[in-house]
N, C-alpha and C. Protein backbone atom coordinates (compact mmCIF):
# COMPACT_ATOMS: atom_id res chain seq x y z
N UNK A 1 0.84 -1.19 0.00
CA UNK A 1 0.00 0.00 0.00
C UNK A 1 0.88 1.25 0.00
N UNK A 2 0.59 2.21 -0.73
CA UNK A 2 1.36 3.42 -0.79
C UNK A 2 0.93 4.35 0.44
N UNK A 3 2.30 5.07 0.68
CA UNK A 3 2.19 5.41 2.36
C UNK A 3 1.98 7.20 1.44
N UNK A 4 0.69 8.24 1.91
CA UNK A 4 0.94 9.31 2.05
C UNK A 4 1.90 9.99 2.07
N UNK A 5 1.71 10.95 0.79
CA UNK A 5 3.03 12.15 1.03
C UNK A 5 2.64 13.57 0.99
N UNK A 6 2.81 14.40 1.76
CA UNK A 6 2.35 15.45 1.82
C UNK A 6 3.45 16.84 1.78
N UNK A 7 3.29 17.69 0.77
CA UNK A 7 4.23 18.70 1.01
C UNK A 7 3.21 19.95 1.46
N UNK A 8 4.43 20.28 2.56
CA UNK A 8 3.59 21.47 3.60
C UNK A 8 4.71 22.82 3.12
N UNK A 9 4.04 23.96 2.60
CA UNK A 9 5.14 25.15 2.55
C UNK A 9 4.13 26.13 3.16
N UNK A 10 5.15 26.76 3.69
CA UNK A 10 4.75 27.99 4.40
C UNK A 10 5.97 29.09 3.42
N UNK A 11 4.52 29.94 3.21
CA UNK A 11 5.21 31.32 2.44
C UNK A 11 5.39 32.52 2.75
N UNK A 12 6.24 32.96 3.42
CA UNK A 12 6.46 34.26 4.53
C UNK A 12 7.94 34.95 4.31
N UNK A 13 7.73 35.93 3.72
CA UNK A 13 8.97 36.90 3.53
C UNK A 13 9.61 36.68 5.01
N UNK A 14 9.10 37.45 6.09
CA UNK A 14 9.68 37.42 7.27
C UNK A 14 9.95 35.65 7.63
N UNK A 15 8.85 35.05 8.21
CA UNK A 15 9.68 33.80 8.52
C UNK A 15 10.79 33.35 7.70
N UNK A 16 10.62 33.35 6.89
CA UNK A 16 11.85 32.18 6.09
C UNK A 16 13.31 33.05 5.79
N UNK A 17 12.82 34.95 6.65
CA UNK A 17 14.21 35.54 7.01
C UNK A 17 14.75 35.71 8.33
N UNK A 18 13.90 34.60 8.75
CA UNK A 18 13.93 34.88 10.27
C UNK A 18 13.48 35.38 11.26
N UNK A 19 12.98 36.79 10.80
CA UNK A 19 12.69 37.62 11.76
C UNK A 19 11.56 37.06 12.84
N UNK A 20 10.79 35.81 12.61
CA UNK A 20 9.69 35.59 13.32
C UNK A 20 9.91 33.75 13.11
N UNK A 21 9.68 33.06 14.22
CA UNK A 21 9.19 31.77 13.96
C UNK A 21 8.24 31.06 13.22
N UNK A 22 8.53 30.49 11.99
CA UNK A 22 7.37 29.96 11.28
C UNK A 22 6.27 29.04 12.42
N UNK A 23 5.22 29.69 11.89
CA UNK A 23 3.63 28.81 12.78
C UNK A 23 3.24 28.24 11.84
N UNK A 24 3.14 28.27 10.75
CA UNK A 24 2.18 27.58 9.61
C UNK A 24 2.68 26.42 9.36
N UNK A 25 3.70 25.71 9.44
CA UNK A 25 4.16 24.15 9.34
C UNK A 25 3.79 23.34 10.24
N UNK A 26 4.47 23.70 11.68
CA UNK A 26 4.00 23.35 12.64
C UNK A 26 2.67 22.79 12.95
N UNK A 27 1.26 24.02 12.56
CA UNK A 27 0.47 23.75 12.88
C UNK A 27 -0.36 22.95 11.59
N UNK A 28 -0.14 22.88 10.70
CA UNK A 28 -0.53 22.44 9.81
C UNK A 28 0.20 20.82 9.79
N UNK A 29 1.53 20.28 10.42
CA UNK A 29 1.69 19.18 10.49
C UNK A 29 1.25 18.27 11.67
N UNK A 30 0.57 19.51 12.94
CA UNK A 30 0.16 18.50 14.44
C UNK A 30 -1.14 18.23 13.78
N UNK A 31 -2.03 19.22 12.88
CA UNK A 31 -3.55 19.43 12.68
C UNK A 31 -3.60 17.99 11.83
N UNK A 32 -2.79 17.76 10.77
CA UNK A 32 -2.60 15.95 10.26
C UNK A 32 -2.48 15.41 11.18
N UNK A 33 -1.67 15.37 12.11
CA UNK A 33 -1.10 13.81 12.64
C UNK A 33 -2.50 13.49 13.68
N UNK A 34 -3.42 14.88 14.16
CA UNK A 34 -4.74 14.48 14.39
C UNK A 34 -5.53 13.85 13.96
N UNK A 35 -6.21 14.31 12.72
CA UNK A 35 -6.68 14.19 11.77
C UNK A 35 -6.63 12.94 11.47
N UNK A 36 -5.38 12.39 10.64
CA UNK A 36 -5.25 11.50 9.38
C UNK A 36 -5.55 10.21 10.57
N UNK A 37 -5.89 8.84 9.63
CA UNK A 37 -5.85 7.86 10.52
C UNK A 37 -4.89 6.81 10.31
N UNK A 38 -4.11 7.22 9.00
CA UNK A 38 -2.77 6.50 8.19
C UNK A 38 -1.42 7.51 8.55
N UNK A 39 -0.42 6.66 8.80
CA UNK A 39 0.82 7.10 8.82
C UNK A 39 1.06 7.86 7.78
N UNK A 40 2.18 9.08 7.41
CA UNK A 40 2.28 9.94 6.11
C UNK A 40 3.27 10.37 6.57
N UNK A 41 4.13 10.79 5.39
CA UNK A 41 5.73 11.33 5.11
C UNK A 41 5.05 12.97 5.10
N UNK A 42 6.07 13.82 5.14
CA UNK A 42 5.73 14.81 4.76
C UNK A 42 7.17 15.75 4.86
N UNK A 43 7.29 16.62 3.41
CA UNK A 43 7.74 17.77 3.08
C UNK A 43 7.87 18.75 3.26
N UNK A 44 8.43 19.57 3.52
CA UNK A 44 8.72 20.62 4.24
C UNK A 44 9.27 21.77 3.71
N UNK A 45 8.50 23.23 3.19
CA UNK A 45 9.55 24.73 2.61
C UNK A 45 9.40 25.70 3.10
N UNK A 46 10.19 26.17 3.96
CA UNK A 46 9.59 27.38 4.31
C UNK A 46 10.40 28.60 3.28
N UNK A 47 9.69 29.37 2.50
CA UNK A 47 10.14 30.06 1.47
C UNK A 47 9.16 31.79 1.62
N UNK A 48 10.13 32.55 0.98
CA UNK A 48 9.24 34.06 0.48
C UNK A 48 8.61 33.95 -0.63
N UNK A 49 7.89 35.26 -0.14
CA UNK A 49 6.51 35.59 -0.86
C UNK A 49 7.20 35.76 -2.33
N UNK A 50 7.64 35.09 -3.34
CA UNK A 50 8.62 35.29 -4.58
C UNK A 50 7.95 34.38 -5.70
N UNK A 51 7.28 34.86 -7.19
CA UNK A 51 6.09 34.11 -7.33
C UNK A 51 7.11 32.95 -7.98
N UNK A 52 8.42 33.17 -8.68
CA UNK A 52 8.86 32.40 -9.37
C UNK A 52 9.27 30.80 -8.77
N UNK A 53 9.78 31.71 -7.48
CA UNK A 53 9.96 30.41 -6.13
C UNK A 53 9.23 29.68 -5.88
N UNK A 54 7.50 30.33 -5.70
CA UNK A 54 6.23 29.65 -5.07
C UNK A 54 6.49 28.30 -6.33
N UNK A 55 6.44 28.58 -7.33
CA UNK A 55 6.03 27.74 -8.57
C UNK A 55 6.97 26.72 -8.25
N UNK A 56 8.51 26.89 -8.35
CA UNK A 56 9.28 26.12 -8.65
C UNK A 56 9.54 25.07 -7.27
N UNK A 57 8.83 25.38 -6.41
CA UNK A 57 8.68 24.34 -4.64
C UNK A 57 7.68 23.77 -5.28
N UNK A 58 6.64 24.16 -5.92
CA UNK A 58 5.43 23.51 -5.74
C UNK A 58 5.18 22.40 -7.01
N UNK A 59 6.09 22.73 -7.93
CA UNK A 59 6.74 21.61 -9.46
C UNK A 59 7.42 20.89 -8.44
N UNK A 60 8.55 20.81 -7.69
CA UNK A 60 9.14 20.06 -6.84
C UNK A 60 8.39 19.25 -6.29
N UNK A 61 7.55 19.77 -5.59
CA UNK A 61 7.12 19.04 -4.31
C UNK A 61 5.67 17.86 -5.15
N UNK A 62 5.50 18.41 -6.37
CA UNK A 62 4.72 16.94 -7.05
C UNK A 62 5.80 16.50 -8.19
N UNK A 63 6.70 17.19 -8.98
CA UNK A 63 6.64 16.59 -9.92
C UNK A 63 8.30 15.65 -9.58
N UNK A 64 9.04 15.87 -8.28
CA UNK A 64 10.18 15.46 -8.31
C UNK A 64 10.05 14.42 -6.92
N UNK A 65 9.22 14.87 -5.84
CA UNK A 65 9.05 14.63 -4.39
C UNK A 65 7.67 13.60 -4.51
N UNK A 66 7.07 13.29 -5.84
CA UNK A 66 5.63 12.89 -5.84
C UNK A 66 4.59 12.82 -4.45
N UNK A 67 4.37 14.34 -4.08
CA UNK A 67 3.75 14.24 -2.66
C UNK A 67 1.98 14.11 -3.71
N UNK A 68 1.30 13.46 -3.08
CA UNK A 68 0.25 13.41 -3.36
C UNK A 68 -1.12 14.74 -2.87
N UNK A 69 -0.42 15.34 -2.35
CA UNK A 69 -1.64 16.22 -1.44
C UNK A 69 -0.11 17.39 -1.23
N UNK A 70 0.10 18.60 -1.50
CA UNK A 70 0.71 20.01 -1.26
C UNK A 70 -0.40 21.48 -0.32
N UNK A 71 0.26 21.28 0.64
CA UNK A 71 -0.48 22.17 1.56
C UNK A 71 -0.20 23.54 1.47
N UNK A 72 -0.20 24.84 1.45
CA UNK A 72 0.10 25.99 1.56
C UNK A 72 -0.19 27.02 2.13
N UNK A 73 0.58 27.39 3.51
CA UNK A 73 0.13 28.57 3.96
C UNK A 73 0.75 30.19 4.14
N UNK A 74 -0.38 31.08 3.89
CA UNK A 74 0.19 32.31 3.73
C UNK A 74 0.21 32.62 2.47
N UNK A 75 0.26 34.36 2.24
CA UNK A 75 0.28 34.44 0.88
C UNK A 75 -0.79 34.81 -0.27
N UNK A 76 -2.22 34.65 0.30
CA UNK A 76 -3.16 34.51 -0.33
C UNK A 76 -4.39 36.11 -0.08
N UNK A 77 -3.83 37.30 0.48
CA UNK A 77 -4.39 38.55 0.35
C UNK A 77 -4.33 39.05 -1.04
N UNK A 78 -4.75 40.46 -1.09
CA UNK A 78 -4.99 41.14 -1.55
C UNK A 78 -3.50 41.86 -1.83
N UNK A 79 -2.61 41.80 -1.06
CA UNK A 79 -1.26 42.94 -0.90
C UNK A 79 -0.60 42.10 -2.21
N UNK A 80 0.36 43.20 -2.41
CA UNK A 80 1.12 43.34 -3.64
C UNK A 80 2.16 41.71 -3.62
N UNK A 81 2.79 41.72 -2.20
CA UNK A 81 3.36 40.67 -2.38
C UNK A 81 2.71 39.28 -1.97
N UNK A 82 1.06 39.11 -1.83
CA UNK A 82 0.61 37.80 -1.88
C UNK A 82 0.42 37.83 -3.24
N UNK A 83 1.12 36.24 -3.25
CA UNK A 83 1.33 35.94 -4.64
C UNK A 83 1.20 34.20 -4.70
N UNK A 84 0.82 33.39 -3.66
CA UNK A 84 0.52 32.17 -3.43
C UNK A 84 -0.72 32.02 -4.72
N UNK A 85 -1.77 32.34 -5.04
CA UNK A 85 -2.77 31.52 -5.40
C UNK A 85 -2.42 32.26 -7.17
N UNK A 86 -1.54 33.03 -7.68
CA UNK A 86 -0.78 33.32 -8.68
C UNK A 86 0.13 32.11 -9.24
N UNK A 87 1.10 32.11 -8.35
CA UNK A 87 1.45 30.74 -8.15
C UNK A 87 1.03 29.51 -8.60
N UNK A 88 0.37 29.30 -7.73
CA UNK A 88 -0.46 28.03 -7.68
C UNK A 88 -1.41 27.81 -8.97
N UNK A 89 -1.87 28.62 -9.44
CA UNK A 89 -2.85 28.85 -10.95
C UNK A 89 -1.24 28.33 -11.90
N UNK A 90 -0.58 29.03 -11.98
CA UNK A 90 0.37 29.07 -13.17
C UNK A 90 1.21 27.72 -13.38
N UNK A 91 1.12 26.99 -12.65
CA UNK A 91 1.32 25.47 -12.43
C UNK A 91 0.24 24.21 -12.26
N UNK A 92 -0.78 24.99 -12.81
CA UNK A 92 -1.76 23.71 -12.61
C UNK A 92 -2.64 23.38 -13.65
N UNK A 93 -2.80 22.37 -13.75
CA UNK A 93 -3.23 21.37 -14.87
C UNK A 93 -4.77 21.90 -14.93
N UNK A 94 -5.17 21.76 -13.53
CA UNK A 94 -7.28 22.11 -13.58
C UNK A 94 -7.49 22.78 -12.28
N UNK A 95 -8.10 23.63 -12.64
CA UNK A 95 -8.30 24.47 -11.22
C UNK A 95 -9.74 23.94 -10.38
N UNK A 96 -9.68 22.99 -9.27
CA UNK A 96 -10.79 23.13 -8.42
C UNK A 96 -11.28 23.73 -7.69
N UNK A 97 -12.75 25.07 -8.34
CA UNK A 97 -12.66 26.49 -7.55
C UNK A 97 -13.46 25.86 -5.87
N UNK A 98 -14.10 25.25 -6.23
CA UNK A 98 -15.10 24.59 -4.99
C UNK A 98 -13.98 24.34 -3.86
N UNK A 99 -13.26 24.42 -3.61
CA UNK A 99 -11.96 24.58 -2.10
C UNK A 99 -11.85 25.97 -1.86
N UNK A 100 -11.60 26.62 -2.87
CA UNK A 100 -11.51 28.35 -2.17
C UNK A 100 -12.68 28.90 -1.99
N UNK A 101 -14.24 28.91 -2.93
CA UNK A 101 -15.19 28.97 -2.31
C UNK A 101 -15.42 28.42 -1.01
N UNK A 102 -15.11 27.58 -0.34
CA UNK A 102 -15.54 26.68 0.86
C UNK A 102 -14.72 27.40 1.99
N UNK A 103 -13.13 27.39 1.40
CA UNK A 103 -12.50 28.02 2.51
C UNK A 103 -12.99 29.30 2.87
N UNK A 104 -13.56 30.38 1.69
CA UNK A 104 -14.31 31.70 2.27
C UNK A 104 -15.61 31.62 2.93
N UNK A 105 -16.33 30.36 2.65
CA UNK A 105 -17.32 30.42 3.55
C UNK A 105 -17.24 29.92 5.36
N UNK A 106 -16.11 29.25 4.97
CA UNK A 106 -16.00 28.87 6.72
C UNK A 106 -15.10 30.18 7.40
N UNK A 107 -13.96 30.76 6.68
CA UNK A 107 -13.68 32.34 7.40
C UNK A 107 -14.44 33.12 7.68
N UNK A 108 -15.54 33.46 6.62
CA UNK A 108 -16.76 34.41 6.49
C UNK A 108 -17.32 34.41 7.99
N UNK A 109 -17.29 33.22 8.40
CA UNK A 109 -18.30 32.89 10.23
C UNK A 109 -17.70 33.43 11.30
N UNK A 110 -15.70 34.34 11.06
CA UNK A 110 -14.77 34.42 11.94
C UNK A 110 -14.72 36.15 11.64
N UNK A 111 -14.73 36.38 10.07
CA UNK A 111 -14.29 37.50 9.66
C UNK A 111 -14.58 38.03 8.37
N UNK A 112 -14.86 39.46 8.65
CA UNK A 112 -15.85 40.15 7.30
C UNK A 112 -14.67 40.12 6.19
N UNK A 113 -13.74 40.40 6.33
CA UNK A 113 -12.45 39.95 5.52
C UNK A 113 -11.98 38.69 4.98
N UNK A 114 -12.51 37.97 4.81
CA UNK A 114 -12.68 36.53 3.86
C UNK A 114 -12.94 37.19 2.82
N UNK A 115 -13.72 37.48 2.51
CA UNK A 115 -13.85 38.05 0.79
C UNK A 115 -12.78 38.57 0.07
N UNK A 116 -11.46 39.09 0.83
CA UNK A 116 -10.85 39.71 0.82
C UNK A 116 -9.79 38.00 0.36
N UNK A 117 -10.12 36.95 0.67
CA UNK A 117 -8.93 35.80 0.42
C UNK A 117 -8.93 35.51 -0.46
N UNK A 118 -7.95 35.15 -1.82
CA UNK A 118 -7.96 34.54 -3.47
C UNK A 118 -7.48 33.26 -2.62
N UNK A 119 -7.86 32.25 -2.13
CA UNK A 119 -7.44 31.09 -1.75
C UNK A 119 -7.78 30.25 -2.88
N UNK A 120 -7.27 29.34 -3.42
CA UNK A 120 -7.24 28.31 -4.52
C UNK A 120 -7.06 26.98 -4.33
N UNK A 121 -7.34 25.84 -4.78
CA UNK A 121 -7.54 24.73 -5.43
C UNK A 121 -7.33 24.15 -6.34
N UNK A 122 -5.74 23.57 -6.91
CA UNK A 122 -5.68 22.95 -8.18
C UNK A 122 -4.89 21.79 -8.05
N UNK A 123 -4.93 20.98 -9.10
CA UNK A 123 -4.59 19.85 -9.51
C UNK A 123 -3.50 19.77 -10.30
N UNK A 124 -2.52 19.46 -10.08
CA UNK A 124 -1.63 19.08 -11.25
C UNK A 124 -0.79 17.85 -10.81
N UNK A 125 -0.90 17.33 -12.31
CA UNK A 125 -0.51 15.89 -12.50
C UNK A 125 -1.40 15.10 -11.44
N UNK A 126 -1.02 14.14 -10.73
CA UNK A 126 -2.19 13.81 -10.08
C UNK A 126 -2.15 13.72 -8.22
N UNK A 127 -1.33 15.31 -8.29
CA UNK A 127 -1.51 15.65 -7.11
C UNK A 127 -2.99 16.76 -6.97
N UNK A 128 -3.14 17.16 -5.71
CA UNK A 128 -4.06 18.36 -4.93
C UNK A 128 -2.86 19.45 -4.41
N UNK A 129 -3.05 20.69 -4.92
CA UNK A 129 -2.66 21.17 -4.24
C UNK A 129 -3.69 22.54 -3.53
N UNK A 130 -3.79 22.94 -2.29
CA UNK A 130 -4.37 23.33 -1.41
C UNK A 130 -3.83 25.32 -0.91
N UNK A 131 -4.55 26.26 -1.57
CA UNK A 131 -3.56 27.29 -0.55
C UNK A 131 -4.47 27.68 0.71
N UNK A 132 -3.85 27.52 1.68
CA UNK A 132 -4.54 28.36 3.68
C UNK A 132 -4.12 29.13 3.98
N UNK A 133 -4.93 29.60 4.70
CA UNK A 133 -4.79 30.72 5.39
C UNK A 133 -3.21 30.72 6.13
N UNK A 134 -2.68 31.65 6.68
CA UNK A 134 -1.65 31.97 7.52
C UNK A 134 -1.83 31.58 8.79
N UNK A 135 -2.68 31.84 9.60
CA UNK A 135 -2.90 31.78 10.71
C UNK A 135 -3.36 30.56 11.38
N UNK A 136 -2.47 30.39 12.18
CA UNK A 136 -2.67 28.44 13.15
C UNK A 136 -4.36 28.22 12.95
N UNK A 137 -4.95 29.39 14.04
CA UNK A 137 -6.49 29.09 14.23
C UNK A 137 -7.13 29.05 12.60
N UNK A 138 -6.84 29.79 11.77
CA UNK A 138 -7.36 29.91 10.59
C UNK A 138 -7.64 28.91 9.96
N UNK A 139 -6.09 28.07 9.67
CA UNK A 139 -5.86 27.05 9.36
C UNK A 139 -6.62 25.83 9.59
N UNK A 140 -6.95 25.55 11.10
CA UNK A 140 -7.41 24.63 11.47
C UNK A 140 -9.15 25.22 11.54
N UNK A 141 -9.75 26.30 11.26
CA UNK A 141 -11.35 26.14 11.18
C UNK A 141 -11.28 25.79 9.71
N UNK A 142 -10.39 26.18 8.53
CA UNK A 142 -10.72 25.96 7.09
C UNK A 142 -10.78 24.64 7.11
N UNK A 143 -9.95 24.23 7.62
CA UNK A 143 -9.46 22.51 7.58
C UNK A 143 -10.94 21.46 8.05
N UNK A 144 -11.36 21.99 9.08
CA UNK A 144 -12.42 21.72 10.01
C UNK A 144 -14.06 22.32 9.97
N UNK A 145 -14.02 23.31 9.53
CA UNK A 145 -15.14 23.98 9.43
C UNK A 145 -15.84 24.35 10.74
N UNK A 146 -16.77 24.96 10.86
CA UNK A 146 -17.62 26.00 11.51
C UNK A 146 -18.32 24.83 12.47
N UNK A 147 -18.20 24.63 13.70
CA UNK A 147 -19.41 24.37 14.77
C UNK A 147 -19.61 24.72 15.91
N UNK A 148 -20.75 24.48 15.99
CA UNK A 148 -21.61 24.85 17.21
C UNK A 148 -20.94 24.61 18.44
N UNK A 149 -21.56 25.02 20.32
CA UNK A 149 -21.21 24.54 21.14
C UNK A 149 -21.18 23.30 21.59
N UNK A 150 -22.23 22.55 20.81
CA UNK A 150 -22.44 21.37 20.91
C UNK A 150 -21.07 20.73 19.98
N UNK A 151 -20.35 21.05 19.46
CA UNK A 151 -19.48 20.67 18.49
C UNK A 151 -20.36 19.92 16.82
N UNK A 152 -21.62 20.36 16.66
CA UNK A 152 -22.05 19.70 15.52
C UNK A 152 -21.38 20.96 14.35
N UNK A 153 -21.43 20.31 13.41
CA UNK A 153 -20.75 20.74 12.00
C UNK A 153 -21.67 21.97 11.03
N UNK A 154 -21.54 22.81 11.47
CA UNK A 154 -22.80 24.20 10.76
C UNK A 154 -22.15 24.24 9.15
N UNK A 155 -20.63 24.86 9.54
CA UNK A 155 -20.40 24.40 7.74
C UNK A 155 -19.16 23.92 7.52
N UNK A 156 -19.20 22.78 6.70
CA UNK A 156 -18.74 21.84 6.61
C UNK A 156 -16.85 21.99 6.17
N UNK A 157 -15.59 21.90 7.05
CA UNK A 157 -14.26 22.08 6.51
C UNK A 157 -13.73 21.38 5.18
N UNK A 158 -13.16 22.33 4.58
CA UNK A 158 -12.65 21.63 3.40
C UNK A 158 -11.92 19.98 3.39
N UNK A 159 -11.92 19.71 4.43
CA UNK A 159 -10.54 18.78 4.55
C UNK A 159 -11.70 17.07 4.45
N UNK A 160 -12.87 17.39 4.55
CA UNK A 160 -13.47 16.76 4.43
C UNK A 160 -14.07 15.99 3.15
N UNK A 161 -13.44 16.87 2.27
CA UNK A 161 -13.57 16.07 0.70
C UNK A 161 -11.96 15.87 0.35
N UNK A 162 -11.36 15.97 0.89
CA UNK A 162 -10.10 15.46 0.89
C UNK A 162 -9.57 14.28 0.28
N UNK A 163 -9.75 13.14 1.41
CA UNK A 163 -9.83 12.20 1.01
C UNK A 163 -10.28 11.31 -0.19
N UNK A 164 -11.61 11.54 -0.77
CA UNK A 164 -12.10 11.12 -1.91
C UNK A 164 -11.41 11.68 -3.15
N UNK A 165 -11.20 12.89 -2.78
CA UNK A 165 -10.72 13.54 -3.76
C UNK A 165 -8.78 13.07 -4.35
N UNK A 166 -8.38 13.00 -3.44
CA UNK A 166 -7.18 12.34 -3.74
C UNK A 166 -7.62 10.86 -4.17
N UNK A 167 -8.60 10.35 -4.12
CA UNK A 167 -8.77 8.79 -4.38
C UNK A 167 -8.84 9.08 -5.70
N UNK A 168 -9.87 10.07 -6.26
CA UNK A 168 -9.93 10.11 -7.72
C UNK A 168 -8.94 10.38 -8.52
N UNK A 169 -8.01 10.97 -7.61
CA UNK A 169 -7.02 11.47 -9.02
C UNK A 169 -5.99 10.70 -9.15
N UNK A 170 -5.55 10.43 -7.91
CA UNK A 170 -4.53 9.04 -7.93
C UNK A 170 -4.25 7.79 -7.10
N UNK A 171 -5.66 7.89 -6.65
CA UNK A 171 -6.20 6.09 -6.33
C UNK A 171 -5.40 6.28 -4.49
N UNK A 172 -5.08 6.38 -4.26
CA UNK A 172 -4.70 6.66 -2.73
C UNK A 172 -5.96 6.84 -1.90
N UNK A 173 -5.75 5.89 -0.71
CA UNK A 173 -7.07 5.66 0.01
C UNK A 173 -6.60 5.97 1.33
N UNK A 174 -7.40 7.21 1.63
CA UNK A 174 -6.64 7.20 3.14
C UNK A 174 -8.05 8.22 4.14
N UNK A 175 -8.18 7.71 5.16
CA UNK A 175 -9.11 8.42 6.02
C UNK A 175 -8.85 9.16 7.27
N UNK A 176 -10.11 9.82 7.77
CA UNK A 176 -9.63 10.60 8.91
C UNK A 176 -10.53 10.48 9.78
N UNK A 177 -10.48 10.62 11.61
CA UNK A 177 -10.70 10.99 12.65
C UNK A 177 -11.90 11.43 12.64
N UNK A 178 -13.16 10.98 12.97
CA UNK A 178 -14.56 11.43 12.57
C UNK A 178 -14.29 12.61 13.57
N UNK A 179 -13.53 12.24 14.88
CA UNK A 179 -14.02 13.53 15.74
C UNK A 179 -13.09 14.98 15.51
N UNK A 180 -12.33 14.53 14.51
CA UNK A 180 -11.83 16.09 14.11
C UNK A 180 -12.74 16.35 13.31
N UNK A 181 -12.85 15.67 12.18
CA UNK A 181 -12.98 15.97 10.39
C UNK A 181 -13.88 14.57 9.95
N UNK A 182 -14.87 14.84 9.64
CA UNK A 182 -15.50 13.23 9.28
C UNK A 182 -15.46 13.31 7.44
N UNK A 183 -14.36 12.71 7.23
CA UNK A 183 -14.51 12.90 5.83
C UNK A 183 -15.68 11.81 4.64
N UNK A 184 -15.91 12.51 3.69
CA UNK A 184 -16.86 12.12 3.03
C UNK A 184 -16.19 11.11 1.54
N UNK A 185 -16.78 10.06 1.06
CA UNK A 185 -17.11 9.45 -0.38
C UNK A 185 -18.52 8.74 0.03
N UNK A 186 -19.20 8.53 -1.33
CA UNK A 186 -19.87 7.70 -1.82
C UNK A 186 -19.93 6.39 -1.39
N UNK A 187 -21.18 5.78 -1.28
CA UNK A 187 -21.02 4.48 -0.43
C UNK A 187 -20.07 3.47 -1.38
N UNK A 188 -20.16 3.52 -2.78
CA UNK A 188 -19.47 2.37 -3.50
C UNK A 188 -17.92 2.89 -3.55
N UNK A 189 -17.98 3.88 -3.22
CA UNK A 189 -15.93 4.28 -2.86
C UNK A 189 -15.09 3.91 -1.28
N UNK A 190 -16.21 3.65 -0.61
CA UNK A 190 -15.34 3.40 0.72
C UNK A 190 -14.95 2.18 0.95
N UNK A 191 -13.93 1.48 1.70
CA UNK A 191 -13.47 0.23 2.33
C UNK A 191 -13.77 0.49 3.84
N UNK A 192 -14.28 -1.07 3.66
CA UNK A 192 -14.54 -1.22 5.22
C UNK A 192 -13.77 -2.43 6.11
């Protein structure tokens, strides 16, 4: 069985010059090891906001590193130097807009400034690649989505078509933690 590979970059002028401790790897690699219910490798860049760079980690990290799933955080405003979901378009085979719609609707519940995110969704070759938010908490409601006190699910985290979705593109079967993330397929796609 093929073991998960995941490349995680965090895109931050300042972190990756130091001036500040990268948070976006970190939290984006404890928020998996929650999550996932399969063991997984995972990749690692912490790089600047530089669009030529974004591209050439993210050709790496599928077309040399074959990570099946590329995570990305930071990068994805409005300012001159977010340039993540630029990036990420200019290297991809098919753009799946239904992830950045989703990710603005679960910010939208935190902050009137979601509208304000070009977050993206594309495919190339027969990886996913994913851009998130910056921020630990951010990260983990996009991932997770919106609930109640009761902890029921109001709107639903991206991370939850995840799974299926990597099944389709390159047959990799892997699940997650109902009580983080209850991910979704079709009854004739699941193993039991």
């Amino acid at each position: 069985m093929t073991m998960l590979k995941i490349g995680l970059v965090s895109i931050s002028d300042r972190a990756s010059s130091g001036v500040y401790q990268d948070q976006g790897i970190p939290s984006l690699q404890t928020w998996l090891e929650n999550a996932l219910t399969e063991p997984f490798l995972v990749e690692t860049r912490l790089i600047p906001d530089e669009q030529p760079l974004i591209e050439q980690t993210l050709k790496e990290l599928v077309d040399e590193q074959h990570c099946h799933l590329v995570l990305t955080t930071g990068g994805t405003g409005p300012a001159k130097r977010d340039v993540t979901p630029d990036a990420t378009l200019a290297v991809a085979d098919r753009e799946m807009p239904g992830f950045g719609e989703q990710m603005r609707q679960v910010s939208l519940h935190f902050v009137p400034t979601a509208i304000l995110s070009r977050q993206v969704g594309v495919i190339r070759k027969e990886s996913l690649i994913l851009n998130l938010p910056g921020q630990p908490k951010a990260i983990a409601e996009t991932l997770e989505g919106v609930k109640d006190s009761e902890g029921n699910v109001i709107v639903k985290g991206i991370f939850a078509a995840v799974p299926y979705c990597l099944q389709l593109i390159n047959g990799i079967y892997i699940d997650t933690k109902p009580e983080v993330i209850k991910s979704f397929r079709p009854k004739s796609a699941r193993r039991d």
